[in-house]
Protein backbone atom coordinates (compact mmCIF):
# COMPACT_ATOMS: atom_id res chain seq x y z
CA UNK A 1 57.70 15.54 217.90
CA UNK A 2 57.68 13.46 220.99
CA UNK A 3 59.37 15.93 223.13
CA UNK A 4 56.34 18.34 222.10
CA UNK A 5 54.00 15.90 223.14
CA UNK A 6 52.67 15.04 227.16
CA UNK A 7 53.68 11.40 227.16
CA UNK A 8 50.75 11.09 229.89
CA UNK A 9 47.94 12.17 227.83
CA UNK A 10 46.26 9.90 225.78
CA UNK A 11 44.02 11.71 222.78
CA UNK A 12 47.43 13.55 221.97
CA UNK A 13 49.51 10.06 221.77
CA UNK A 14 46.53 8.34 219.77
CA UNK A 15 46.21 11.48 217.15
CA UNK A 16 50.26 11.24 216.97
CA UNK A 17 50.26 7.33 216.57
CA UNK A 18 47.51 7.79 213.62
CA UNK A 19 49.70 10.52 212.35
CA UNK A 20 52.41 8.09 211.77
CA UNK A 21 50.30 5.15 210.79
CA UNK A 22 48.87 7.69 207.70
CA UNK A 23 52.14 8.58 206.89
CA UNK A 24 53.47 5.57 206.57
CA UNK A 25 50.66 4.60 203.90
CA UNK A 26 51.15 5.06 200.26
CA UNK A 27 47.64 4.69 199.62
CA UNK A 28 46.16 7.34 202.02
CA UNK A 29 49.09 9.87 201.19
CA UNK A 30 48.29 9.35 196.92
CA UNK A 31 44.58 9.76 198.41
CA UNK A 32 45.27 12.95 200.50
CA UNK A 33 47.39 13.87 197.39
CA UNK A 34 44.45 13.95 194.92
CA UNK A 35 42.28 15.91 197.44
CA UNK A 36 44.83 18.65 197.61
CA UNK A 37 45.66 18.36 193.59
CA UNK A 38 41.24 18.17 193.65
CA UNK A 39 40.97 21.64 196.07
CA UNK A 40 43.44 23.32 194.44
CA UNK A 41 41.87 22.90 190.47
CA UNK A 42 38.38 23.84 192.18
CA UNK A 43 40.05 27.02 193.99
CA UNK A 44 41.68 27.80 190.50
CA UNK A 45 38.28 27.29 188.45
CA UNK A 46 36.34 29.19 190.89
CA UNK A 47 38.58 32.40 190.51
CA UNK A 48 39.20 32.29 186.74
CA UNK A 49 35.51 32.07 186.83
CA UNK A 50 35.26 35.40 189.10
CA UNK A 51 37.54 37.35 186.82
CA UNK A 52 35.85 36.15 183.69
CA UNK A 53 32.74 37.42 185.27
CA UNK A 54 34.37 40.43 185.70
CA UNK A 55 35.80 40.93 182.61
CA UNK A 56 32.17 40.50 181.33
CA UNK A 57 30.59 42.87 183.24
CA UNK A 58 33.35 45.25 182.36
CA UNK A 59 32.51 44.68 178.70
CA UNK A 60 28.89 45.08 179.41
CA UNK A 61 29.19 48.51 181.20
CA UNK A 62 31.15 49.74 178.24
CA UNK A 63 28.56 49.03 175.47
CA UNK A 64 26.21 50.68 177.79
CA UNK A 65 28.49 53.41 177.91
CA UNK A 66 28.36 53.32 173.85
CA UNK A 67 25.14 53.07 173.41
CA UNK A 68 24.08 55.75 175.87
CA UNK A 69 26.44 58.23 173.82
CA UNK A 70 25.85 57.08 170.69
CA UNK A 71 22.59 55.55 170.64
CA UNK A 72 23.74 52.08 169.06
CA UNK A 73 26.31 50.28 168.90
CA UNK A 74 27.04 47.82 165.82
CA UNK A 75 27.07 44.36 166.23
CA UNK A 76 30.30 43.11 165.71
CA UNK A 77 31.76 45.85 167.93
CA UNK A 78 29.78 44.65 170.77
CA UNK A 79 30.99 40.86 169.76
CA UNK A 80 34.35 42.37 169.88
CA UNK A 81 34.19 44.06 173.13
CA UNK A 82 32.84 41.06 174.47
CA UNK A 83 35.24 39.18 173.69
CA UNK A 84 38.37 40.83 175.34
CA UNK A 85 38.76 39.19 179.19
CA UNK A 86 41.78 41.19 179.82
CA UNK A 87 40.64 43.30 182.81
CA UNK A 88 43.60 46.06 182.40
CA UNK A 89 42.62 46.59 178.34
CA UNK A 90 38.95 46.93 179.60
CA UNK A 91 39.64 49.38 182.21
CA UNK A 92 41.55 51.49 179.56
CA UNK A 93 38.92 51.13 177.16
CA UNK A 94 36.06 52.17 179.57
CA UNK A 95 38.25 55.39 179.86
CA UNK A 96 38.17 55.72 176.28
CA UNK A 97 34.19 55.09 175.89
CA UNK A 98 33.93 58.33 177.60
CA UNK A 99 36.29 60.34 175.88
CA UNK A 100 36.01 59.02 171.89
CA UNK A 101 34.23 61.31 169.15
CA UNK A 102 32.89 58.58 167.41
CA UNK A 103 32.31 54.96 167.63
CA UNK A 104 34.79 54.39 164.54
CA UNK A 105 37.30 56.13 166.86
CA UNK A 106 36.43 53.73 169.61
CA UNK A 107 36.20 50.72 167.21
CA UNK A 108 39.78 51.28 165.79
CA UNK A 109 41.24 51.21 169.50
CA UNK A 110 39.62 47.90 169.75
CA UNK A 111 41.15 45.89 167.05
């Protein structure tokens, strides 16, 4: 790293020195440690929270689907369409909301 470095400038030596200095201390490296380990759970919760919101607005346009076709749909059909999060079963059962006879016929793919 020192070769990198222009031994004559000073900023640059000071940032490298307090480089070091962190490095060499357990307690700001555990405390850097935690902010990463910190970022990365809030990174994770904010995009399981993005495809659950996606998986519920899949659900949603798929009992509006229903109901536009068949007027109504029953109650624990909608419960069960609501509570599938996988995004590739939703897709193929938006598909299917268009293309079913009946609701029973829909409702049977479902379970």
């Amino acid at each position: 790293m020192k070769t990198l470095l222009p031994i004559n400038e000073t900023e640059v030596n000071e940032a490298y020195q307090a480089f070091l200095r962190f490095n060499q201390d357990e307690e700001l490296r555990r405390l850097a440690d935690e902010r990463l380990i910190a970022e990365l759970d809030f990174n994770t919760s904010i995009l399981y929270a993005k495809r659950e919101g996606l998986a519920e607005g899949k659900a949603e346009s798929i009992l509006l689907t229903l109901t536009k076709r068949f007027k109504t749909v029953p109650k624990p059909l909608e419960e069960q369409v609501l509570a599938i999060t996988d995004l590739a079963r939703l897709e193929k059962l938006a598909d299917f909301a268009f293309d079913c006879e009946t609701l029973e016929e829909f409702g049977g793919v479902v379970k």
